[in-house]
Protein backbone atom coordinates (compact mmCIF):
# COMPACT_ATOMS: atom_id res chain seq x y z
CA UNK A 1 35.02 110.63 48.03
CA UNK A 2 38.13 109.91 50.03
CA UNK A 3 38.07 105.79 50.90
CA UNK A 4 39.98 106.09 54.01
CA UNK A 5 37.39 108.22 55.88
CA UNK A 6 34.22 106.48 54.60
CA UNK A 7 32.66 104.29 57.55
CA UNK A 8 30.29 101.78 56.46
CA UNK A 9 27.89 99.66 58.11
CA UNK A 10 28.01 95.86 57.74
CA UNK A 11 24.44 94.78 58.79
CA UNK A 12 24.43 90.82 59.11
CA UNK A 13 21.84 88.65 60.98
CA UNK A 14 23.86 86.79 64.29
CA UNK A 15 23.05 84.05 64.69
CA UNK A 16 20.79 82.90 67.69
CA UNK A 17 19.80 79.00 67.82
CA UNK A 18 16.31 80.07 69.51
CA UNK A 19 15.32 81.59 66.79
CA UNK A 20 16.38 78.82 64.00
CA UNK A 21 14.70 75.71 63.11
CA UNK A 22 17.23 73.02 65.07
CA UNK A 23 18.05 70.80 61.48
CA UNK A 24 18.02 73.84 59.54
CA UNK A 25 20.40 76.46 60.86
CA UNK A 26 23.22 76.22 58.37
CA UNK A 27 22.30 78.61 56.11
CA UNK A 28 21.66 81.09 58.70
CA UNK A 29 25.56 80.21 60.35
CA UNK A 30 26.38 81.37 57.09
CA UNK A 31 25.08 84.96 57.20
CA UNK A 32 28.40 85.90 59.27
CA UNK A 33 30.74 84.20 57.25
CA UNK A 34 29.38 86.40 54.17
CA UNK A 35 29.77 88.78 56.50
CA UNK A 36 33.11 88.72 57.36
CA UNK A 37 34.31 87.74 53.87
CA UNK A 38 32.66 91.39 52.68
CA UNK A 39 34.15 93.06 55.45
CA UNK A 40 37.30 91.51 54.69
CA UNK A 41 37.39 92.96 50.81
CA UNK A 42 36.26 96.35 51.87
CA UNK A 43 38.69 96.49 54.56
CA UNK A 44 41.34 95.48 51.83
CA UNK A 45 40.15 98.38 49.56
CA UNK A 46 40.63 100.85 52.59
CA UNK A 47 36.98 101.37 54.21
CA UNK A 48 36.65 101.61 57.85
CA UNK A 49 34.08 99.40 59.03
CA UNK A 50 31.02 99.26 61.99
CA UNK A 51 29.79 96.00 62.47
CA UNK A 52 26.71 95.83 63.41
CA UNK A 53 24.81 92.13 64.18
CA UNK A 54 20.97 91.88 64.32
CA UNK A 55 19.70 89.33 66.68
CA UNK A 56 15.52 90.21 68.22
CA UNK A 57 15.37 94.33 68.74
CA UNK A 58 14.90 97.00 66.40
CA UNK A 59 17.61 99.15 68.50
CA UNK A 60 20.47 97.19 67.74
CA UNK A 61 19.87 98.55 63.98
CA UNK A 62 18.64 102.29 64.49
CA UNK A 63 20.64 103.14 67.47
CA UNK A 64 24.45 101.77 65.84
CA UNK A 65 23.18 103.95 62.72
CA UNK A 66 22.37 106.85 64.26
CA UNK A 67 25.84 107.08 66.62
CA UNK A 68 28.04 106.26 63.96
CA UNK A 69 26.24 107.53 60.95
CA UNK A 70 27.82 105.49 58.34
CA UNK A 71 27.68 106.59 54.49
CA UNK A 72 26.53 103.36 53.66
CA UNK A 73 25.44 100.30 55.19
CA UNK A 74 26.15 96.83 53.43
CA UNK A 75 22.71 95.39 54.02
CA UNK A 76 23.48 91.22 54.60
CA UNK A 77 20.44 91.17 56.92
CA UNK A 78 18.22 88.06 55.50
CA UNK A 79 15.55 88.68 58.56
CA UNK A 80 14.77 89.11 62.15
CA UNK A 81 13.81 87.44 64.70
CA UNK A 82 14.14 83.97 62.97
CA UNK A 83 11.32 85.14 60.23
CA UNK A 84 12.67 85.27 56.76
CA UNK A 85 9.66 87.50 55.63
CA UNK A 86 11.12 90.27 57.41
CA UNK A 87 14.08 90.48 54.93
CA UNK A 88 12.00 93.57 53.20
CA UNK A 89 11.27 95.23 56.76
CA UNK A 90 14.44 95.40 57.39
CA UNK A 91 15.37 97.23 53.81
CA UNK A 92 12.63 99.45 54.73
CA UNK A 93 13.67 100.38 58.12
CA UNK A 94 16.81 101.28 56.34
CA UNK A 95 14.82 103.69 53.42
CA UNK A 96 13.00 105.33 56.90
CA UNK A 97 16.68 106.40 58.04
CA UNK A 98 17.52 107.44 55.10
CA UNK A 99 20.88 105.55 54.93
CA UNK A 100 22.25 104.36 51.72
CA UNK A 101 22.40 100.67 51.37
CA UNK A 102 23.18 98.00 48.82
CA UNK A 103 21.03 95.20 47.45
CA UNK A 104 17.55 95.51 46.49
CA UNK A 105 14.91 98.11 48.10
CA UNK A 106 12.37 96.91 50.24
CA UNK A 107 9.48 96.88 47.86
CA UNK A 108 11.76 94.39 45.80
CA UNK A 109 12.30 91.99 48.14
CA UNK A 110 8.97 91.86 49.81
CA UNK A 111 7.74 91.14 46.42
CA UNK A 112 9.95 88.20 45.50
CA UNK A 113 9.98 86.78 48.91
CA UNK A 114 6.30 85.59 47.99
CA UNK A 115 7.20 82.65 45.31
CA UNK A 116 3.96 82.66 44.11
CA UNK A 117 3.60 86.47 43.71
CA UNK A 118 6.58 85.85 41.63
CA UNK A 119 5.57 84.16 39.34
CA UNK A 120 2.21 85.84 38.82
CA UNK A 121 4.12 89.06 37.79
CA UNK A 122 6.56 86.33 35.34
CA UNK A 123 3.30 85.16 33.90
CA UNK A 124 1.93 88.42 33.46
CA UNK A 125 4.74 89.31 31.60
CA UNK A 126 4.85 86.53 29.12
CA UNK A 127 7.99 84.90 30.79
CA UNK A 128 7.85 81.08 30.88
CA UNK A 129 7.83 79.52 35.19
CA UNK A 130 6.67 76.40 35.59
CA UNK A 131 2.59 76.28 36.59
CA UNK A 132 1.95 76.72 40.08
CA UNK A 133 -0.75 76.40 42.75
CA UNK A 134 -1.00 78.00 46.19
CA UNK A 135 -2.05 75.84 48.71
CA UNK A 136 -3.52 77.09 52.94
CA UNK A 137 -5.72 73.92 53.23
CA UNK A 138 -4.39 70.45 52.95
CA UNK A 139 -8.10 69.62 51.94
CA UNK A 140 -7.93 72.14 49.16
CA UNK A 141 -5.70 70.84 46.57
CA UNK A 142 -5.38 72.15 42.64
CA UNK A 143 -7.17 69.09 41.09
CA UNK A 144 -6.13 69.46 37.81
CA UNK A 145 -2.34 68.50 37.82
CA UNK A 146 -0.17 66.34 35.93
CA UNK A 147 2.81 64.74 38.34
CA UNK A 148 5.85 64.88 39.12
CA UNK A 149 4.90 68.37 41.42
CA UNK A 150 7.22 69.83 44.08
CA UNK A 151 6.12 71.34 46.92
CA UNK A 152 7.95 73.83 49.10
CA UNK A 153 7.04 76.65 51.46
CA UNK A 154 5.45 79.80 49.23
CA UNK A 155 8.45 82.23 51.54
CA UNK A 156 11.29 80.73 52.35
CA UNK A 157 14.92 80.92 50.87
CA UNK A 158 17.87 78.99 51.04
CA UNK A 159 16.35 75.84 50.06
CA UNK A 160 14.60 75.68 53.52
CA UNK A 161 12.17 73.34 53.67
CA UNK A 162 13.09 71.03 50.53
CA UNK A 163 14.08 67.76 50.49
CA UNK A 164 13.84 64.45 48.17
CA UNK A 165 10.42 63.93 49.39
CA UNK A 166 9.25 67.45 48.48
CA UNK A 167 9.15 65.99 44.44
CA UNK A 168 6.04 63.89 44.86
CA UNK A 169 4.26 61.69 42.23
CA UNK A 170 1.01 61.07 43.45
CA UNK A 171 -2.25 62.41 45.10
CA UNK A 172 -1.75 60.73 48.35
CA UNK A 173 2.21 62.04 48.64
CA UNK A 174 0.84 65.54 47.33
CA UNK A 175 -1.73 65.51 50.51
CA UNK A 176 1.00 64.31 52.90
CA UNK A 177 4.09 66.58 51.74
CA UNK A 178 1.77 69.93 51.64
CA UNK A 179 0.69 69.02 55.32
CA UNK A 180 3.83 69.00 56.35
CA UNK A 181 5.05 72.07 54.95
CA UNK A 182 1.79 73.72 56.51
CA UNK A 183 2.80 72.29 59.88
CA UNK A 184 6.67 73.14 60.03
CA UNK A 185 6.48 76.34 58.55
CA UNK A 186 3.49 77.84 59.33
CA UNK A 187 2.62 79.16 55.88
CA UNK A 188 1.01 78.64 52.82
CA UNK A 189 2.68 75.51 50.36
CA UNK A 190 4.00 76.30 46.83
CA UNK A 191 2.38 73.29 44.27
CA UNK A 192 4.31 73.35 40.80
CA UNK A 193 4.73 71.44 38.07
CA UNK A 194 8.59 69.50 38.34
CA UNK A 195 10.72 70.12 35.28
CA UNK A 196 13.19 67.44 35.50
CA UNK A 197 16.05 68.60 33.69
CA UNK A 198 19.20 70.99 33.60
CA UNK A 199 19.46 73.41 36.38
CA UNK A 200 21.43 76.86 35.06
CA UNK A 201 21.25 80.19 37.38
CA UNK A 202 22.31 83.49 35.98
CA UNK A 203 23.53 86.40 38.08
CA UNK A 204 22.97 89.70 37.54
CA UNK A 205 25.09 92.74 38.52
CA UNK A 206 24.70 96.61 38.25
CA UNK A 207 27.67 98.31 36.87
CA UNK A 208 26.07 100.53 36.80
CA UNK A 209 23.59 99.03 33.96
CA UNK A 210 22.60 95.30 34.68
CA UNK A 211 25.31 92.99 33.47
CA UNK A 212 24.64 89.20 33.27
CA UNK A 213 27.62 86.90 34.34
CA UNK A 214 28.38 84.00 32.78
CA UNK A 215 26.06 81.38 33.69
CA UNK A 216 26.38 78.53 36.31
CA UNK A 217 25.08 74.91 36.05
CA UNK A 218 24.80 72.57 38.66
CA UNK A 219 26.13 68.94 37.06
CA UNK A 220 23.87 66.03 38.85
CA UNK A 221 26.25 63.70 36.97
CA UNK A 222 27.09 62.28 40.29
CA UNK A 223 23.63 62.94 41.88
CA UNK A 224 22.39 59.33 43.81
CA UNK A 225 20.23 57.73 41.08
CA UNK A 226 17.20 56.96 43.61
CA UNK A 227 16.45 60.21 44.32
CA UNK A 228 14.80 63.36 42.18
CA UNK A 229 17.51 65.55 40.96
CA UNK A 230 17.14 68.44 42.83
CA UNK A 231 19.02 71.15 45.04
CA UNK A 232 17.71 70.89 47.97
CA UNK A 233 18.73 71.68 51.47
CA UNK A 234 20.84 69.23 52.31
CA UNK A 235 22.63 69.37 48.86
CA UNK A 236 23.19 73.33 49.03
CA UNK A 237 24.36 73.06 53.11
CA UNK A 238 25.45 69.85 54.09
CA UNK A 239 28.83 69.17 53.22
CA UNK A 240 28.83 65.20 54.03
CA UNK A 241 26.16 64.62 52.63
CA UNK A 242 25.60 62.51 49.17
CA UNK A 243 23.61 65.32 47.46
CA UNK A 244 25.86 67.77 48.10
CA UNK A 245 28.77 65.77 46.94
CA UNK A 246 26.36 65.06 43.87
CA UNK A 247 25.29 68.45 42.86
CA UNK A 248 28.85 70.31 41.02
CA UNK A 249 28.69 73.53 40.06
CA UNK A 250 29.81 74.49 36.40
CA UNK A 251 31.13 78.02 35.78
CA UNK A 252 30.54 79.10 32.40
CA UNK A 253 28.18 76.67 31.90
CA UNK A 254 28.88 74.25 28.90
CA UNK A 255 25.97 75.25 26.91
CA UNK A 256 25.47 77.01 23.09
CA UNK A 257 25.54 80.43 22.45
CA UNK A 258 21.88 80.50 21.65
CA UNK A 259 21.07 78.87 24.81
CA UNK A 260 23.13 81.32 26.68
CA UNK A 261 21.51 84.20 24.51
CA UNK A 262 17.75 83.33 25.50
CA UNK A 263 18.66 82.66 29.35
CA UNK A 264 20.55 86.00 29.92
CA UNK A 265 17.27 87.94 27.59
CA UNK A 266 14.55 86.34 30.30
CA UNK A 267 16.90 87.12 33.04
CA UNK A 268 17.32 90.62 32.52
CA UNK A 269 13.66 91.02 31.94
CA UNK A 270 12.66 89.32 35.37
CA UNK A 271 15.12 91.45 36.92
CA UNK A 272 13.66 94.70 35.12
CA UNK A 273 9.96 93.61 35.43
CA UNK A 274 10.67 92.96 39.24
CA UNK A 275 12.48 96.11 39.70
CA UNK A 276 15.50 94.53 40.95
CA UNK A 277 18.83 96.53 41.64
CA UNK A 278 22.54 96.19 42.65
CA UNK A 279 22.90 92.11 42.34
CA UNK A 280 20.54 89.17 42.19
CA UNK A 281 20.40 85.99 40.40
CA UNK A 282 17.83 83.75 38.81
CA UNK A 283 17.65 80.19 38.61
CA UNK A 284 16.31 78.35 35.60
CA UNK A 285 15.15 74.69 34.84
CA UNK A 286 15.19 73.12 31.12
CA UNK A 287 12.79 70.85 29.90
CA UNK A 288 13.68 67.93 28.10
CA UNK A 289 13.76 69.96 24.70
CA UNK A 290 15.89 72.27 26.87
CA UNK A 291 12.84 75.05 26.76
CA UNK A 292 13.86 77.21 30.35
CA UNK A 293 11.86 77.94 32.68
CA UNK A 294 12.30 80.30 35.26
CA UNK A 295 11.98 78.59 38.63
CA UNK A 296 13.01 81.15 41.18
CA UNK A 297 14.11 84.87 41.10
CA UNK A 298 17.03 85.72 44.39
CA UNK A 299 17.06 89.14 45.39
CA UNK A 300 20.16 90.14 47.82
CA UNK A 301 21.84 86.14 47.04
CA UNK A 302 24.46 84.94 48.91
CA UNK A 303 27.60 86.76 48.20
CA UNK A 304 30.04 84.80 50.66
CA UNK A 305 32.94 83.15 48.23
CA UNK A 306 31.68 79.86 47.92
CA UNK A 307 28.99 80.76 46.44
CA UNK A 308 27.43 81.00 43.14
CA UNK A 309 27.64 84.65 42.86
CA UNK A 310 31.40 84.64 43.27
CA UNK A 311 31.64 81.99 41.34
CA UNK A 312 30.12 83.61 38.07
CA UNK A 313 32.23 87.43 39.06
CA UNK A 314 35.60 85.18 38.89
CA UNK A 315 34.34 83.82 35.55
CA UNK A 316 33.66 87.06 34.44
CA UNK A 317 37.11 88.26 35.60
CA UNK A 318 35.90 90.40 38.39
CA UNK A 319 37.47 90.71 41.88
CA UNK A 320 35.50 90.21 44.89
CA UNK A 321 36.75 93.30 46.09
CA UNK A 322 35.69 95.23 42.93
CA UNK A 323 32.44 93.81 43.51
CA UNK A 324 31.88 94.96 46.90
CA UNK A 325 33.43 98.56 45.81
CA UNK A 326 30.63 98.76 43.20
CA UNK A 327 28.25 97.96 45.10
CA UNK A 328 28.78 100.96 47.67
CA UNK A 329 29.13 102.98 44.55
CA UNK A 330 26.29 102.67 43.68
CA UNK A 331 24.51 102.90 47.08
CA UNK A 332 26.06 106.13 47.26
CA UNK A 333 24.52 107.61 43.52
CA UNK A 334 21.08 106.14 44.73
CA UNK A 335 21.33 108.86 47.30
């Protein structure tokens, strides 16, 4: 395939304040500076580009598509119409069209966007996530748990929806920080067990076979001492704020070989058990006898160059723009 006449799409959610919760529209400002950045490194490479932003109408996808006809379309598209859960929708538009795109299929990430789905499959397949509860009825709680639990909405990304008080340590807390996830984001609340300890995330590549990168750590060694140690929204988006100046990121992570071995082993097999493809990353807690535990699985993560997934391909000594050139490699062979 000759580069210089390949057109390819770069689908990216724009960003409409309507549509966003009003204290947490960072992360979706974001989506166009990941955007942009991928644009940039295929542009670099030689590609010819069609940008096309998604804002509230199905048209603005199908009808750029079917004009232009790219070979490929670089799906950054984390939802529509201000609803996360239509991430996989979108994918799935995409499979109707029968345009080549990168990042997981639609199947994939409708499954993972459902945090408690997750981890059902995880359990089912003998890999260790921390116990969890879903929760529709603030007058329904699991009785049988042992605190510290954190709560969070059951389909959100981006950290949405948690803060210090998500990590609560008793019954009254639990009943108060579950209503308010009900309330604000209108879906069911995620109860699990806390695991108070290191926080290591592995990303995972297709070249074409899945490839771990070295792993990341987030250092809390400057985290504020009142609070639970966790990475939350304010910590991943809000620059000026004290848990974001608290929570480093380590890339490799200073941990043993062994270590390294077992995380990268249970990360593969979430990502083959979920049926993950092109790039994702999972995110792992350890126990205080540094047992992991898999605490979230990311398909389609952020790819923009601040963050972690960038992080771990410079680590592994791979270019940005190589990434982004594999990745519509392989769209392409999927076809």
């Amino acid at each position: 395939m000759n580069v210089r006449s390949t057109l390819l799409g770069i689908l990216y959610n724009a960003f409409v304040p309507r549509l966003g919760r009003p204290k947490e529209t960072l992360s979706e400002l974001a989506l166009k500076t990941a955007a942009q950045q991928a644009g940039a490194a295929l542009l670099s490479v030689g590609y010819r580009l069609q940008w096309i932003p998604v804002r509230d109408r199905i048209e603005e996808i199908v009808v750029p598509i079917r004009r232009r006809r790219p070979a490929v379309i670089i799906n950054l598209c984390e939802g529509f119409r201000g609803q996360s859960a239509y991430e996989a929708q979108v994918a799935g538009l995409l499979e109707l069209l029968g345009v080549p795109f990168t990042g997981n299929s639609s199947h994939a990430l409708f499954q993972c966007h459902d945090k408690f789905r997750t981890k059902a499959i995880l359990q089912a397949c003998k890999l260790p996530t921390p116990r969890c509860w879903i929760v529709e009825d603030e007058r329904q709680l699991p009785a049988a748990v042992r605190f510290p639990l954190i709560v969070k909405p059951n389909c959100e990304d981006a950290s949405i929806g948690i803060y210090p008080h998500s990590v609560v340590r008793t019954r009254a807390a639990l009943r108060k920080q579950v209503a308010r996830v009900l309330a604000a984001y209108v879906q069911p609340a995620l109860v699990e067990n806390f695991v108070d300890g290191r926080e290591i995330s592995a990303a995972i590549v297709d070249q074409p076979e899945p490839r771990v990168l070295p792993l990341s750590e987030i250092s809390f060694q400057h985290y504020p001492d009142h609070l639970p140690r966790i990475v939350g929204y304010d910590a991943k988006w809000q620059a000026t704020h004290p848990t974001y100046r608290g929570t480093v990121p380590m890339c490799p992570a200073p941990i043993s070989v062994a270590l390294a071995h077992q995380l990268e082993s249970c990360a593969l097999q979430a990502y083959r058990v979920l049926k993950l493809r092109g790039y994702a990353r999972v995110d792992f807690r350890l126990d205080a006898r540094s047992r992991p535990y898999i605490l979230e699985v990311n398909p389609n993560p952020d790819t923009s160059r601040e963050a972690g997934l960038a992080r771990s391909l410079a680590a592994a000594g791979i270019a940005y723009e190589d990434f982004w050139r594999s990745q519509v490699r392989l769209a392409l062979k999927k076809k």
